[in-house]
Structures are given as structure tokens and as C-alpha cells.
Protein backbone atom coordinates (compact mmCIF):
# COMPACT_ATOMS: atom_id res chain seq x y z
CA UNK A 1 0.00 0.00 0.00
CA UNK A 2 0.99 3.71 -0.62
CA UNK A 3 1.48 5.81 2.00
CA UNK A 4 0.23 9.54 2.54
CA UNK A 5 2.40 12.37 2.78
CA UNK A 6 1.93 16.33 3.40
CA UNK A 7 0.78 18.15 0.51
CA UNK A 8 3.23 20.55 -0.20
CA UNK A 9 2.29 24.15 1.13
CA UNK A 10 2.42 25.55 -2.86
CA UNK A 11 -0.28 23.16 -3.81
CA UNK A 12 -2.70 24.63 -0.99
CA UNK A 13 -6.59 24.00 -1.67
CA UNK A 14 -7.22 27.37 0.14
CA UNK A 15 -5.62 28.84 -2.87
CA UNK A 16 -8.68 27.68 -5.11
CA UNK A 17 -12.15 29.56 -4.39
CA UNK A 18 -14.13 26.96 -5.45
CA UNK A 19 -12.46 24.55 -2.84
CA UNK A 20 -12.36 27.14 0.14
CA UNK A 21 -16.52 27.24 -0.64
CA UNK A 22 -16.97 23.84 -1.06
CA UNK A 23 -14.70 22.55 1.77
CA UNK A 24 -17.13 19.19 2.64
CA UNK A 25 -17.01 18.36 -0.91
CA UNK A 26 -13.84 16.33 -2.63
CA UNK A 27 -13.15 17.36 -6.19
CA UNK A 28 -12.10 14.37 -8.02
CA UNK A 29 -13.34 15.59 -11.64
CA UNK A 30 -10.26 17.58 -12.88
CA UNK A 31 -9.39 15.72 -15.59
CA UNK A 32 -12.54 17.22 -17.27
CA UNK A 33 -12.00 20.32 -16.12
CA UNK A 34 -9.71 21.93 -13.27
CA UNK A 35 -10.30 24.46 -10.62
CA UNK A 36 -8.57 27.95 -10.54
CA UNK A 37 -6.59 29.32 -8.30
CA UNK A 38 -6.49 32.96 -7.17
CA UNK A 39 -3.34 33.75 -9.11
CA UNK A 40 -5.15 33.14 -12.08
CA UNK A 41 -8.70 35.20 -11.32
CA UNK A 42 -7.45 38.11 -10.49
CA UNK A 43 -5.31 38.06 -13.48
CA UNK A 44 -8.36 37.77 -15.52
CA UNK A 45 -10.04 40.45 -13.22
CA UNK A 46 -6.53 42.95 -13.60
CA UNK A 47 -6.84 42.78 -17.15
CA UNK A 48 -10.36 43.12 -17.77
CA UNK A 49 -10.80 45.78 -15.44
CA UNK A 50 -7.70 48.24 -16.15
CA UNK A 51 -6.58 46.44 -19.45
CA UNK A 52 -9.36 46.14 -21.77
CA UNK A 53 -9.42 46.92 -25.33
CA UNK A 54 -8.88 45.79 -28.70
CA UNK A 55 -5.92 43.81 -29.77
CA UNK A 56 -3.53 44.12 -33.31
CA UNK A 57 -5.96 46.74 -34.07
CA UNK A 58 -4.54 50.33 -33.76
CA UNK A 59 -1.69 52.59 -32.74
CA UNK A 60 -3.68 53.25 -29.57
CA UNK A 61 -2.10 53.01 -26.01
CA UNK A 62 -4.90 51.24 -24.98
CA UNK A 63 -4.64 48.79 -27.47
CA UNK A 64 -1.06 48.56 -26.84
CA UNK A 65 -1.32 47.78 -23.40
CA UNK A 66 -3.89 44.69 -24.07
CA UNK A 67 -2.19 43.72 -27.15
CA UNK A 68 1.07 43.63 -24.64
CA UNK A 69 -1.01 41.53 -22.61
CA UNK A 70 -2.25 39.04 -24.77
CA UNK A 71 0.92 38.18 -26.73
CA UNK A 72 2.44 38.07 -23.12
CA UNK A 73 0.31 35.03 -22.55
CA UNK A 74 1.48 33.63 -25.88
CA UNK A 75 4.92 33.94 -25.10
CA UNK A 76 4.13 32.61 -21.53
CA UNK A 77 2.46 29.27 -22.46
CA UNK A 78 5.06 28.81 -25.21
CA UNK A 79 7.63 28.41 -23.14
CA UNK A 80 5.55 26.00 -20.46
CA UNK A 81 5.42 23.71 -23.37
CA UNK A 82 8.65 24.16 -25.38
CA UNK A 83 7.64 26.47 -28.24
CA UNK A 84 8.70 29.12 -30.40
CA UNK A 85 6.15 32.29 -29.53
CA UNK A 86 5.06 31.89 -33.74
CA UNK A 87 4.65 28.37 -32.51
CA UNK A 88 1.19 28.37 -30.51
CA UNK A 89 -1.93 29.69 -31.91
CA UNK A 90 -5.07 30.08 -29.47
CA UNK A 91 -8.22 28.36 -30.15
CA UNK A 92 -11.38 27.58 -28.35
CA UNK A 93 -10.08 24.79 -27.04
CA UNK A 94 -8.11 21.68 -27.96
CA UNK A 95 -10.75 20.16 -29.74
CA UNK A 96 -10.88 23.37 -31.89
CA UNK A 97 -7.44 23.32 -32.19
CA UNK A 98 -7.44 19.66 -33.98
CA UNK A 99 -10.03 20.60 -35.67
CA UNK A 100 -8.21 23.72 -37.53
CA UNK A 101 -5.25 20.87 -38.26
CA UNK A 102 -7.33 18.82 -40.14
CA UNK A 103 -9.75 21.08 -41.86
CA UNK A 104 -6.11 23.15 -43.04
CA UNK A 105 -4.97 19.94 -43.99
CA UNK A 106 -8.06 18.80 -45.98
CA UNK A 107 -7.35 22.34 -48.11
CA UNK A 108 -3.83 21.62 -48.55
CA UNK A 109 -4.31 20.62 -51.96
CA UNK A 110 -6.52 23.41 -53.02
CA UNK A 111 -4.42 26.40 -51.36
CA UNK A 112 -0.96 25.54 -52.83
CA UNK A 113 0.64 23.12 -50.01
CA UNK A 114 1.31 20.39 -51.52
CA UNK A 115 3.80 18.87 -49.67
CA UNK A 116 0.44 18.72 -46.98
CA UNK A 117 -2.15 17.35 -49.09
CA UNK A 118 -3.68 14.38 -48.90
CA UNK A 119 -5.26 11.56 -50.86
CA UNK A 120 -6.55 8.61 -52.05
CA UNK A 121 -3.65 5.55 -51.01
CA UNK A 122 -2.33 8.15 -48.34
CA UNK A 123 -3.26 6.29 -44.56
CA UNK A 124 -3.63 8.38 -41.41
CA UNK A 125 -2.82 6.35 -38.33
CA UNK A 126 -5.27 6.49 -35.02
CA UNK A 127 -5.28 4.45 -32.11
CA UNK A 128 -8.22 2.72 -30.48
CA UNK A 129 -8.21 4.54 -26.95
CA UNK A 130 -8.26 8.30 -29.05
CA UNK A 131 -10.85 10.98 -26.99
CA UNK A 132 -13.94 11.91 -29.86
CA UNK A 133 -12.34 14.85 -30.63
CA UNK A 134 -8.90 13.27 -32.03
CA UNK A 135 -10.92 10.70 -33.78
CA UNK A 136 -13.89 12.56 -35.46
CA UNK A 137 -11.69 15.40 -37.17
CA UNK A 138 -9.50 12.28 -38.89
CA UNK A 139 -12.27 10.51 -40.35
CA UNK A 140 -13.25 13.67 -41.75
CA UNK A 141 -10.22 14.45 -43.64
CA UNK A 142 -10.18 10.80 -44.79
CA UNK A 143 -13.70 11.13 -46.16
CA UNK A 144 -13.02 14.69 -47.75
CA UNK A 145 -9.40 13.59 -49.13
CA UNK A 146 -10.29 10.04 -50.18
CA UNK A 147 -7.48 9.20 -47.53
CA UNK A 148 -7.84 5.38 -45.17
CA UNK A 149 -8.40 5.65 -41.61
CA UNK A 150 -6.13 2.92 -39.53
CA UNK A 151 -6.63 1.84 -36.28
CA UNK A 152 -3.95 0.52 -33.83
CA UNK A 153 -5.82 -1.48 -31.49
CA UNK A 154 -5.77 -1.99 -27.52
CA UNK A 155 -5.86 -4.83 -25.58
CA UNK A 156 -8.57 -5.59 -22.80
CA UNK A 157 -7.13 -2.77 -20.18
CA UNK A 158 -7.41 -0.32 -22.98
CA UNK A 159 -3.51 -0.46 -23.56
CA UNK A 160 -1.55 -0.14 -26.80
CA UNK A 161 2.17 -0.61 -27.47
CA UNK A 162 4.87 0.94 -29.79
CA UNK A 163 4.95 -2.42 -31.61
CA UNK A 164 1.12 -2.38 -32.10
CA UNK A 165 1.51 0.69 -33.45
CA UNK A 166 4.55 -0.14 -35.95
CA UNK A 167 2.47 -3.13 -37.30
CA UNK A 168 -0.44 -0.38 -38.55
CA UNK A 169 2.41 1.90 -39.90
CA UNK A 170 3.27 1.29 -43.41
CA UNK A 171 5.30 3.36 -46.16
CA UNK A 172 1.23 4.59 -47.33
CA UNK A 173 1.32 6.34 -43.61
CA UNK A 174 1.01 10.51 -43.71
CA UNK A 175 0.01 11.20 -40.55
CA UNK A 176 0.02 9.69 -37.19
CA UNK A 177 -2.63 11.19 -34.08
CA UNK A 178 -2.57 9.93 -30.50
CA UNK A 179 -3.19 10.98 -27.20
CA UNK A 180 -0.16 11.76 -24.80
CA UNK A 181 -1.67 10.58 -21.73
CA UNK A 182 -5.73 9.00 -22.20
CA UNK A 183 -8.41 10.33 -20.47
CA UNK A 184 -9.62 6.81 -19.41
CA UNK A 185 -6.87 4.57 -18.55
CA UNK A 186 -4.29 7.23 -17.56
CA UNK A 187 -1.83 5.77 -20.44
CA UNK A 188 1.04 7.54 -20.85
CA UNK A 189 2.26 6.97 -24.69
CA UNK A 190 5.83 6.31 -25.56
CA UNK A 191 5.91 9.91 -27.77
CA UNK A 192 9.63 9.88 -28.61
CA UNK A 193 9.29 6.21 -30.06
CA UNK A 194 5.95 7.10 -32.05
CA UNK A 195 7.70 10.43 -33.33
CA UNK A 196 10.70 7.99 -34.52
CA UNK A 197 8.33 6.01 -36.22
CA UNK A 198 6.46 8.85 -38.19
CA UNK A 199 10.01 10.19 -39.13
CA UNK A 200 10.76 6.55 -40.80
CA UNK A 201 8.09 7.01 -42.57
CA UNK A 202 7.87 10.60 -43.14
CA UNK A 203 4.51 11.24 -41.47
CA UNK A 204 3.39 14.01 -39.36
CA UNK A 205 2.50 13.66 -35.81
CA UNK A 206 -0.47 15.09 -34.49
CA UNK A 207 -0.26 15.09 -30.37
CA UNK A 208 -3.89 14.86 -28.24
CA UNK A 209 -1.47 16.85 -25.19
CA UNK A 210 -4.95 17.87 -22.93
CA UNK A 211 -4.38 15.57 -20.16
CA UNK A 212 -0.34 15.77 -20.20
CA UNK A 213 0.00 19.63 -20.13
CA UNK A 214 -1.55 20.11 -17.18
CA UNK A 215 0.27 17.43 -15.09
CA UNK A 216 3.97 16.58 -16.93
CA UNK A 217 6.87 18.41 -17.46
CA UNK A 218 6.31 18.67 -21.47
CA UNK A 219 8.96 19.94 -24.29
CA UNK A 220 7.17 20.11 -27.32
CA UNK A 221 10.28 20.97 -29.34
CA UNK A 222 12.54 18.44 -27.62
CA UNK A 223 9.76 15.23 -27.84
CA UNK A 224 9.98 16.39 -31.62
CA UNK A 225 6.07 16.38 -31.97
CA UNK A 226 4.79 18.69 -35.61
CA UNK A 227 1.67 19.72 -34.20
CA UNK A 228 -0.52 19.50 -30.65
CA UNK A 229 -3.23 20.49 -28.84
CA UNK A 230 -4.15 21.19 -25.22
CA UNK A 231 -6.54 23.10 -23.09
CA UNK A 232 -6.67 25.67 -20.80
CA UNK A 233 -9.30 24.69 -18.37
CA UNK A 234 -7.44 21.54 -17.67
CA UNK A 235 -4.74 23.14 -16.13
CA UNK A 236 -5.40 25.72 -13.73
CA UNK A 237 -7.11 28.23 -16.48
CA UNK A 238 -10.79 29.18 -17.95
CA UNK A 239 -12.86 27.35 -20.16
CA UNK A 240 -12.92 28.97 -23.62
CA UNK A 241 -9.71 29.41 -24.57
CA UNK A 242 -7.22 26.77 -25.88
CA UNK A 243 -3.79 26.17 -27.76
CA UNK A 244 -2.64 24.78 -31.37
CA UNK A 245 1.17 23.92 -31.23
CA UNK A 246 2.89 23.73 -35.25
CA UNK A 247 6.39 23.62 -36.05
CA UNK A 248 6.53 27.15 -37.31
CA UNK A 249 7.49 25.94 -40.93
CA UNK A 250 4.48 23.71 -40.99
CA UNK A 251 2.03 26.50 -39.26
CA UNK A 252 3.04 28.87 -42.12
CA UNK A 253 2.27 26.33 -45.23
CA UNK A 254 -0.99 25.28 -43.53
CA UNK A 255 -4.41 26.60 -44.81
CA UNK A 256 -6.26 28.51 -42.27
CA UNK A 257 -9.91 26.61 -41.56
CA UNK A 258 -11.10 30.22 -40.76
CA UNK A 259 -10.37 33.18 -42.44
CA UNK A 260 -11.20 36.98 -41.83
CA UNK A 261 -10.13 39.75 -40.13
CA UNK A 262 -6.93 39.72 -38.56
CA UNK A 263 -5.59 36.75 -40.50
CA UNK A 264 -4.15 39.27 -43.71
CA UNK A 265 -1.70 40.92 -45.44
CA UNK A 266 -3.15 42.07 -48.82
CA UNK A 267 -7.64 41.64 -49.69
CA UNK A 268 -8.91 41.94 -52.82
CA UNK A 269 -12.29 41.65 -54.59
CA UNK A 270 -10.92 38.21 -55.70
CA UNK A 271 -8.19 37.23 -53.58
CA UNK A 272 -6.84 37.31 -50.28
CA UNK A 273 -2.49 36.75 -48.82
CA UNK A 274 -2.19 35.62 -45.46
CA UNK A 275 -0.09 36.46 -42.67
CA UNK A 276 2.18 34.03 -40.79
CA UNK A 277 1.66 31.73 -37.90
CA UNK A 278 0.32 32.69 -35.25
CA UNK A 279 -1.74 35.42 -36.92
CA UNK A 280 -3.30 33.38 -39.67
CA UNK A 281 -5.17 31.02 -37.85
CA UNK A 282 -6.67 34.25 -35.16
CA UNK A 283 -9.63 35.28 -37.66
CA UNK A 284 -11.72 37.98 -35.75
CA UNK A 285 -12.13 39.16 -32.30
CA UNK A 286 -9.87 36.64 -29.55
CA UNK A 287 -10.44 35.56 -26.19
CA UNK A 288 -8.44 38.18 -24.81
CA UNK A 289 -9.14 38.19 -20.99
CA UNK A 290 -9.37 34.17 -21.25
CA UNK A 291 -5.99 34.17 -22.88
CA UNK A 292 -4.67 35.90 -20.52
CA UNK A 293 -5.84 33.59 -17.66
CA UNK A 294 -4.33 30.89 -19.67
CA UNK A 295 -0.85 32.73 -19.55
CA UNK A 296 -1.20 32.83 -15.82
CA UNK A 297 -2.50 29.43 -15.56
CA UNK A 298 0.71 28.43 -17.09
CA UNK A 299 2.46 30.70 -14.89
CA UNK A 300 1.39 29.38 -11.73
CA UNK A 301 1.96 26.10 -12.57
CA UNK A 302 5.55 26.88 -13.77
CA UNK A 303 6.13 28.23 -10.40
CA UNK A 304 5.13 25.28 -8.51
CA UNK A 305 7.17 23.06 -10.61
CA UNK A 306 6.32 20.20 -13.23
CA UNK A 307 8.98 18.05 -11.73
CA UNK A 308 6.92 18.92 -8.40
CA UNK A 309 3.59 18.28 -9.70
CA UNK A 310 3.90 14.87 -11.32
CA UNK A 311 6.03 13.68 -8.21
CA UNK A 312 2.52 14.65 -6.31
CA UNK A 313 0.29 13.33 -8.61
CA UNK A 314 2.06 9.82 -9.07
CA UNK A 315 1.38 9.32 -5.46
CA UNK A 316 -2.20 10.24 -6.05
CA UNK A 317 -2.72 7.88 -8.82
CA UNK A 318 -0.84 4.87 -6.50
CA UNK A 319 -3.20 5.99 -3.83
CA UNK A 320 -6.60 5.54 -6.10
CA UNK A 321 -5.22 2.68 -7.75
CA UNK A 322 -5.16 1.18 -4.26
CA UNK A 323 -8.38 2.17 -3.42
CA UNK A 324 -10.40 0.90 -6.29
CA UNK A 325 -8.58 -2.82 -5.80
CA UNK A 326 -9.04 -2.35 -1.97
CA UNK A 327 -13.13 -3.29 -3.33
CA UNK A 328 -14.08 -6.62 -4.11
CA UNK A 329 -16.34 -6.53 -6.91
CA UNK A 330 -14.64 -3.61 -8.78
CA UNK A 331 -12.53 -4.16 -12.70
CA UNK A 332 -9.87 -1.51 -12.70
CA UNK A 333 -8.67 -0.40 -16.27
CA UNK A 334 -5.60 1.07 -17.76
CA UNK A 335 -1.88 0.08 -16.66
CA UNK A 336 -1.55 -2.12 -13.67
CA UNK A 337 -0.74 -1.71 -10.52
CA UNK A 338 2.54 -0.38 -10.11
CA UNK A 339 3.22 0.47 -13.41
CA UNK A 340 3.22 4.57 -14.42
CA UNK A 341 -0.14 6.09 -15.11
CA UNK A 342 -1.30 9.37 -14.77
CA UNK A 343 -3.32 10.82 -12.07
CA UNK A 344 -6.65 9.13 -13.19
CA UNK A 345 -8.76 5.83 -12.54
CA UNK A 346 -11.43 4.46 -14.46
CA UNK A 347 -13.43 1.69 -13.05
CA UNK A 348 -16.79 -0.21 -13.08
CA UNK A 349 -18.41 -1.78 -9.93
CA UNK A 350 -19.93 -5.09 -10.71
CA UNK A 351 -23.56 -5.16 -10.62
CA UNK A 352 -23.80 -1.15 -10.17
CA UNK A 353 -24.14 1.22 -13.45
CA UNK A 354 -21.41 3.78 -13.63
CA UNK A 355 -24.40 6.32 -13.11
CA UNK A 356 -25.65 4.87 -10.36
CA UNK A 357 -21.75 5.20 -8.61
CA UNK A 358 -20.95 8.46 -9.49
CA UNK A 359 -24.43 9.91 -8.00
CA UNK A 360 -24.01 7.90 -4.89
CA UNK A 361 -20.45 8.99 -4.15
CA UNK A 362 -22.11 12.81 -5.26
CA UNK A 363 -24.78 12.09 -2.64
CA UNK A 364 -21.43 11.78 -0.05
CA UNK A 365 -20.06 14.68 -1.46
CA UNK A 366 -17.38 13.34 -3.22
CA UNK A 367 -17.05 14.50 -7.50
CA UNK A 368 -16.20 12.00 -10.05
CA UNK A 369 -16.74 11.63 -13.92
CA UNK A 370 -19.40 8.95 -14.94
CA UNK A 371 -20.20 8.25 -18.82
CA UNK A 372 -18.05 7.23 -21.56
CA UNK A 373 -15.65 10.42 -21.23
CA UNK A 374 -16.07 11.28 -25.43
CA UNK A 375 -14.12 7.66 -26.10
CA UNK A 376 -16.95 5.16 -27.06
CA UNK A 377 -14.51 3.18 -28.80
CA UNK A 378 -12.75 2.77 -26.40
CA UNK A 379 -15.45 1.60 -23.65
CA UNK A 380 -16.70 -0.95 -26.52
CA UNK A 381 -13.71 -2.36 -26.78
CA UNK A 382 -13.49 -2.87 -23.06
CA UNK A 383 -17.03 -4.32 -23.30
CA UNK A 384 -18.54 -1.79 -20.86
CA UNK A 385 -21.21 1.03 -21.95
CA UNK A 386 -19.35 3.60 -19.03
CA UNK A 387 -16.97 4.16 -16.55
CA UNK A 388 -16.24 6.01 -12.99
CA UNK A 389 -13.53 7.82 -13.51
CA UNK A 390 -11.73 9.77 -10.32
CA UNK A 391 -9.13 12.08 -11.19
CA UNK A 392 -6.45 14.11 -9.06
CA UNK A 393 -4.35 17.30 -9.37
CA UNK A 394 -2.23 19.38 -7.59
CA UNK A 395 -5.07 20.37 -5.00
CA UNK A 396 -5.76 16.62 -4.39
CA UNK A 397 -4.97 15.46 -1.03
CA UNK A 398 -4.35 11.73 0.12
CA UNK A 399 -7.49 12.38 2.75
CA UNK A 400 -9.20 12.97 -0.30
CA UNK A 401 -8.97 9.71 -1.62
CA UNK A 402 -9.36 8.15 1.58
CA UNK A 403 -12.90 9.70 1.57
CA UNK A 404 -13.06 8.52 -2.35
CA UNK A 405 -12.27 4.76 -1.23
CA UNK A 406 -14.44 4.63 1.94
CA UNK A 407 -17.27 5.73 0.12
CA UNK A 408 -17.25 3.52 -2.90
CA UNK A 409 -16.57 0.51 -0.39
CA UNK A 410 -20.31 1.30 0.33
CA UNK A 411 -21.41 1.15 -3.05
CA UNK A 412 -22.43 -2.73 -3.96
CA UNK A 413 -23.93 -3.20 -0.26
CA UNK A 414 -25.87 0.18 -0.84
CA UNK A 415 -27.56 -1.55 -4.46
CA UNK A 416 -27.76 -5.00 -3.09
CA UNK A 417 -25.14 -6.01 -5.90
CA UNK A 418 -22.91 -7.75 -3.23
CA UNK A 419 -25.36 -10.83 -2.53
């Protein structure tokens, strides 16, 4: 069995509203979406209450100040993540951001890149355990390119391999998209040995990075990744706003999937020249204040220390892995015990629907995920319809999951599923 520590003083819950009001309640949902800490509120309050105004648009001081702001943030993130400032492009979100990757790729052909087109023969590589929104986009740009969809399958725990992956990969491959760490199982992929892979046979990589962002130290540049895609509410930051990473070189050949103001050099009746990465993919008015919470999201977490934050959260995940096998009658997916994982379990409780667990453990006051977490796939090829899923951060404590396993000990009695 693990054993419990002291949270470190920098990862304080009374540094997070919503945990100060909610102090009987244990937040175990932050893999969805994350709380926010003071740091990054007031941020958002600073700016939009002495910094508000119009950004790129101008010679104004005011606009100055917010477009100082805003490309502040940019510069901000991009180094939490190992990019060039031209390098990250915001979005709404990381679902957003895949989508602008494939929809620019699925133009390719038609907007002079070439060397990004695709087409009939070409194969773009998936895995089985992908989140909906790294799936969907890539069977659309097969469909509208005449491309082939491949699948790298999992095994019963929802696991895949680098040599499950190298059998799907063949000299046809143009394009390879995965998840850095999944939302179900708490996988973490082997990225350096998939990016060797692509390289052998010259695909692009396309990197799902919303659930390893927020919790691992992450160097974009260094792993070698050509484009990714991660969220701001997942670590520390507001909903709304979110972040494409592109090799520079790459961002600049690839077709914007929306165009506008903003996004220009030179408009004509007939024609229009775009500007460079970041600014070509920005059509219209941003999430300015939102962008700047991100910045200070990524901040915050900087300051605390990515080393210091996955050190915490491993023990977490040891500590719910223990839990959920501590309960007869439970199934337990993802890596086994012992081995690495991220900060997240997903379970089922024999005899009990997933619904049915999650709203009893709400009824104690305890927050999990229930459902199929946007990975249906997934959950069919586990041969389940939905999953609990508990997940920590750096505001989790080891009491916390104490509560967490006490309470779903209760759970089969409770239904009558343990006679």
C-alpha cells in the first residue's frame, strides 16, 4: 500500500475559491476540467478591469497595453510547453485546435501546399483509446481527401504498445494522431518512439497533449512532436480558450480553416495573402481576458514546478489505484498496478451502473466523472457502456482519496449487488 504524505504548502486548496466554498465536498473531476486558483482570477479580473481593449488593431495606447497583454500570454504558455512564440496559436479549445489541423490539412491541396495534401492511397494512423475529438476530425479528412483511416488497437485494459503501433504503420502512412496521456486509462504513450516512427516514414504527428500539459513536465520541441493540442481549463485556467502547437514551418504552409479579419496581409475583390503563424489562424475578435488567464495558468503552474507536480500526482494515482482494488467486486482499467499512469482511474463496480456510482459517491459529497468520457470506442472495446472515472491534481490530497475509497466501499452493499 501507498502511504500519505503532506501536501506541499504551494499546492494549498485554500488557494482555489471553489475549494475554500466547497470545503465538505472532494473534487475528483479535474481531468474534465480543473479548478482555478487565485493567481489566475485576479489576473483575468486585472486585465479586464484596467486592461481592456482591442488587440492588433490600432496605434492606440490602450490597445497597446492589451495587445502587450495578450501576446504576453502567448509567449508565456510557449515556453511551459517548449515552443517558439510563432509556434502556438489560441483556439477555443483543444478540440478546436485539432479541428483547424485537419480542416487546413483537408485544403492543402486546393491552397498551394502540396507537400500537406492528402489523398486517395495516403493512410492516417489512429489508435483505439483516441478521446472523440482526435478521432472525429481524422475521419473527416479521410472522407473529404479520399485518404484510409487505420486503427492501432488496444488490448482488454485499454492499452496499446509501440509495436502495435509499428504493425499499422506502413510506407502509405502521412500522418500519425494519439493521445499523450488518455483520459480513461491514464496511459502515458511512448511519444519519442511514435515520433521515430512517423520520421521513418515521413509522417506528421499530431499530439492529443490535454491531459499531459496540465500534469507533466512537457517539451514540445525536444519530444519532436509537428503539431498539438491542449486546453486551458485543464490546467489551472478558464474554459474557452485553448492552444494549437505547429512547427513554425508547418504552421506557415498550412491553410487557415477560418479566415477573416486579422488573419491578412493584402484583400482583394478576388483574392486574399495571409499572414504568418500565429496570426493566420486568429480570424476575428480573440479571447483576450481568457488568454490571458491561460498565460497565468501556465504561470502558476511553472512556479510550482512540473517536476513537483507529477512527483505529487504519481502518489495520487498509487493511492486511487489502491483504493479501487481495496473493493471486491470492482474491474480496474488502464496500466496495472505499479506500473506509471497518470493521475486518473477508471473503473466499473460489478452489478452497479457507472451512473448509479458516481451519483451515490455525489450524494457523499465526493465528485467523479461517470459516462463514456467522449471515447466510445474505447469503452466498446473494453465491453462496458461507461466508466467512474476519479481524477487528481495538484489540489488533491491523500485524505481525499481516503474519503473517495471509503465511500465507494459502500457502493455494492448500498444496491444490493454484493449478494
Amino acid at each position: 500500500m501507498h502511504t500519505t504524505s503532506t501536501t506541499p504548502s504551494a499546492f494549498a486548496r485554500d488557494a482555489y475559491p471553489y475549494l475554500r466554498s466547497n470545503a465538505e465536498r472532494t473534487y475528483l473531476d479535474s481531468a474534465a476540467t480543473s479548478q482555478r486558483p487565485d493567481a489566475v482570477l485576479e489576473a483575468e479580473d486585472v486585465f479586464a478591469r484596467t486592461q481592456y481593449a482591442a488587440v492588433h488593431r490600432g496605434s492606440s495606447m490602450a490597445t497597446g497595453e492589451a495587445t502587450w497583454a495578450f501576446e504576453g500570454a502567448r509567449e508565456t504558455i510557449a515556453g511551459f510547453v517548449g515552443a517558439g512564440d510563432r509556434e502556438i496559436v489560441f483556439t477555443e479549445n483543444a478540440t478546436d485546435a485539432l479541428n483547424v489541423i485537419a480542416l487546413g490539412l483537408s485544403d492543402a491541396a486546393t491552397f498551394g501546399a502540396p507537400d500537406l495534401a492528402f489523398g486517395p492511397g495516403d493512410e492516417i494512423v489512429i489508435t483505439e483509446a483516441e478521446h472523440h475529438a482526435n478521432l472525429i476530425p481524422w475521419q473527416r479528412l479521410a472522407r473529404r481527401t479520399g485518404a484510409t483511416l487505420r486503427v492501432v488497437p488496444v488490448d482488454e485494459s485499454g492499452l496499446w504498445t509501440i509495436d502495435d503501433l509499428t504493425a499499422v504503420v506502413t510506407e502509405r502512412t502521412r500522418l500519425i494522431a494519439f493521445a499523450h496521456v488518455s483520459n480513461v486509462t491514464g496511459y502515458i504513450a511512448p511519444v519519442a518512439d511514435v515520433v521515430q516512427v512517423a520520421r521513418q516514414a515521413g509522417a506528421l504527428t499530431v499530439l492529443d497533449a490535454c491531459q499531459s500539459a496540465p500534469h507533466l513536465s512537457l517539451d514540445l520541441g525536444a519530444l519532436g512532436v509537428d503539431f498539438a493540442a491542449f486546453s486551458s481549463h485543464k490546467m489551472l485556467g478558464p474554459t474557452g480558450v485553448g492552444a494549437l502547437y505547429g512547427r513554425a514551418e508547418l504552421l506557415d504552409q498550412l491553410p487557415p480553416a477560418r479566415t477573416g479579419g486579422s488573419t491578412i496581409t493584402t484583400v482583394t475583390l478576388q483574392d486574399a495573402e495571409f499572414l504568418p503563424s500565429p496570426q493566420r489562424f486568429e480570424a476575428g475578435t480573440q479571447p483576450v481576458t481568457q488568454a490571458v488567464g491561460f498565460g497565468a495558468a501556465a504561470a502558476y503552474l511553472s512556479a510550482i514546478g512540473m517536476d513537483r507536480v507529477r512527483a505529487h500526482e504519481a502518489e495520487m494515482a498509487g493511492l486511487l489505484v489502491d483504493a479501487v482494488r481495496a473493493v471486491p467486486g470492482t474491474r480496474l482499467f488502464g496500466p496495472p498496478a505499479g506500473a506509471e499512469r497518470a493521475g486518473l482511474v477508471s473503473f466499473v463496480v460489478d452489478g452497479v451502473h457507472s451512473h448509479d456510482v458516481g451519483q451515490f459517491l455525489d450524494d457523499r459529497g465526493i465528485t467523479v466523472r461517470t459516462g463514456h468520457h467522449c471515447a466510445q470506442p474505447l469503452h466498446r472495446r473494453l465491453g462496458v457502456a461507461a466508466t467512474t472515472r476519479a481524477s487528481a491534481y495538484v489540489y488533491t490530497t491523500a485524505d481525499d482519496v481516503a474519503r473517495f475509497g471509503a465511500a465507494l466501499a459502500e457502493v455494492r452493499a448500498f444496491f444490493g449487488a454484493d449478494r
